[in-house]
Every structure is written in structure tokens, then in C-alpha cells.
Protein backbone atom coordinates (compact mmCIF):
# COMPACT_ATOMS: atom_id res chain seq x y z
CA UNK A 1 19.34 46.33 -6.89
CA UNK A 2 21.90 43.37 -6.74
CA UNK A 3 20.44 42.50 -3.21
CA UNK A 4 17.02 41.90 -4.48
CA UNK A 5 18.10 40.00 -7.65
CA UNK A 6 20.05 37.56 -5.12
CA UNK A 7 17.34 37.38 -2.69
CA UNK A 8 14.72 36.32 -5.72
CA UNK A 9 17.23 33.69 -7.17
CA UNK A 10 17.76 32.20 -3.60
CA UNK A 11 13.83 32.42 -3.32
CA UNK A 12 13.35 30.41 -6.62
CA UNK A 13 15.81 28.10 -5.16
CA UNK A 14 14.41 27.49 -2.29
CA UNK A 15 11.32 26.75 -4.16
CA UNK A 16 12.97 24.29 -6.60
CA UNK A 17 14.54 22.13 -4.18
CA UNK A 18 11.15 22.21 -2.21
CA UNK A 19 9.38 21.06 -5.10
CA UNK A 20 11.97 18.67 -6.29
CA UNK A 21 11.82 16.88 -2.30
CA UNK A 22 7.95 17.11 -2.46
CA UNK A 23 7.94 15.20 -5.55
CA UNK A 24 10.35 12.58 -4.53
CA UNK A 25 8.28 12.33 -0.93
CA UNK A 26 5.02 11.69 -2.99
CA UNK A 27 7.05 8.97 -5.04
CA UNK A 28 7.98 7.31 -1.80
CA UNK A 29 4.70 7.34 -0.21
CA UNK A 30 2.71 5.48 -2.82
CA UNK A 31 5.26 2.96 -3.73
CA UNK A 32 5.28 2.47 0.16
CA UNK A 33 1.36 2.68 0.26
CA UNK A 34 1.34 0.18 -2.62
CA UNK A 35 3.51 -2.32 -1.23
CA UNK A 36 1.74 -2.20 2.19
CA UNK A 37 -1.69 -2.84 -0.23
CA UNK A 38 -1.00 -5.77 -1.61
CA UNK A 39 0.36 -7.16 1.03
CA UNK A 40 -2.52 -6.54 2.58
CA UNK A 41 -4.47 -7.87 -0.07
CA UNK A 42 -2.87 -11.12 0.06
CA UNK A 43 -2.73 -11.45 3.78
CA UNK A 44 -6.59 -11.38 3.41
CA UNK A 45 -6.79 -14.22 0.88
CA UNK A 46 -4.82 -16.48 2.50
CA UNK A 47 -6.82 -15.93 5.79
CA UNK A 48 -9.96 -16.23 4.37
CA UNK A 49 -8.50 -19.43 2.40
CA UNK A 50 -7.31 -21.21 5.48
CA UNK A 51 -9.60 -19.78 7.91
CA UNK A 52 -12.86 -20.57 6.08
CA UNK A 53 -12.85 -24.05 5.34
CA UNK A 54 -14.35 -24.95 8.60
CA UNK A 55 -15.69 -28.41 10.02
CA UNK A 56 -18.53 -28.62 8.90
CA UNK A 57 -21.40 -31.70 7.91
CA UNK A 58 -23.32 -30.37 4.93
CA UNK A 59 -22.32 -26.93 3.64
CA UNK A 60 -18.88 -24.67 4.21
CA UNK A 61 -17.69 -21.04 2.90
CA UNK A 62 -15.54 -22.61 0.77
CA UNK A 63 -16.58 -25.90 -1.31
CA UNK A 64 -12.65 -26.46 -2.77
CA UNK A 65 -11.50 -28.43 0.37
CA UNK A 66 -12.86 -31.92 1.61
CA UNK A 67 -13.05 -31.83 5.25
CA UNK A 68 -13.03 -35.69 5.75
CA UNK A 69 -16.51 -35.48 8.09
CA UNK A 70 -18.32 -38.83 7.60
CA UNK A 71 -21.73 -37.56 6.66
């Protein structure tokens, strides 16, 4: 009887530190998956900031710059 108490408290161990690395994984990957989303995020802005004011005569993407064309 003392064999199978040990071998269910080692069980329930092994289960607890399972569950407490599985929880601190999960933590990890979204404040990694986060991080890598805003970045992300503000990569895009800037690009489409800088890449979209264009040369352009009449009309651009982006009315906020002056492109200094002589219309």
C-alpha cells in the first residue's frame, strides 16, 4: 500500500510541475507574440508613412507631405 501512495504523490507531482511550466510557457509566448506585434505594427506605419508619399503632380496616398513638384 505505501508503494502506491508514493507512486500517486510522485504522479500529482509530476503533474504540478507540468502545469506550473505550461503556464509559465504560455506567459512567455504572448508577451513574446505581443512584442513581435507591435513591432510589427509600427514597422508598417512607418513604411507606409515614408513609402507613400510618392512624386506625384496632382494627387498622392498621403496629402500631409509637400512634394515640391511645380504644378
Amino acid at each position: 500500500m505505501t508503494d502506491f501512495k508514493s507512486a500517486g504523490q510522485a504522479t500529482i507531482e509530476y503533474i504540478l510541475i507540468f502545469s506550473f511550466i505550461s503556464l509559465i510557457g504560455v506567459g512567455l509566448a504572448r508577451t513574446i507574440g505581443g512584442s513581435i506585434s507591435t513591432s510589427v505594427k509600427s514597422l508598417g506605419w512607418v513604411l507606409s508613412q515614408e513609402l507613400s508619399t510618392g512624386i506625384c503632380r496632382t494627387q498622392c496616398f498621403y496629402g500631409g507631405y509637400k512634394n515640391g513638384m511645380a504644378d
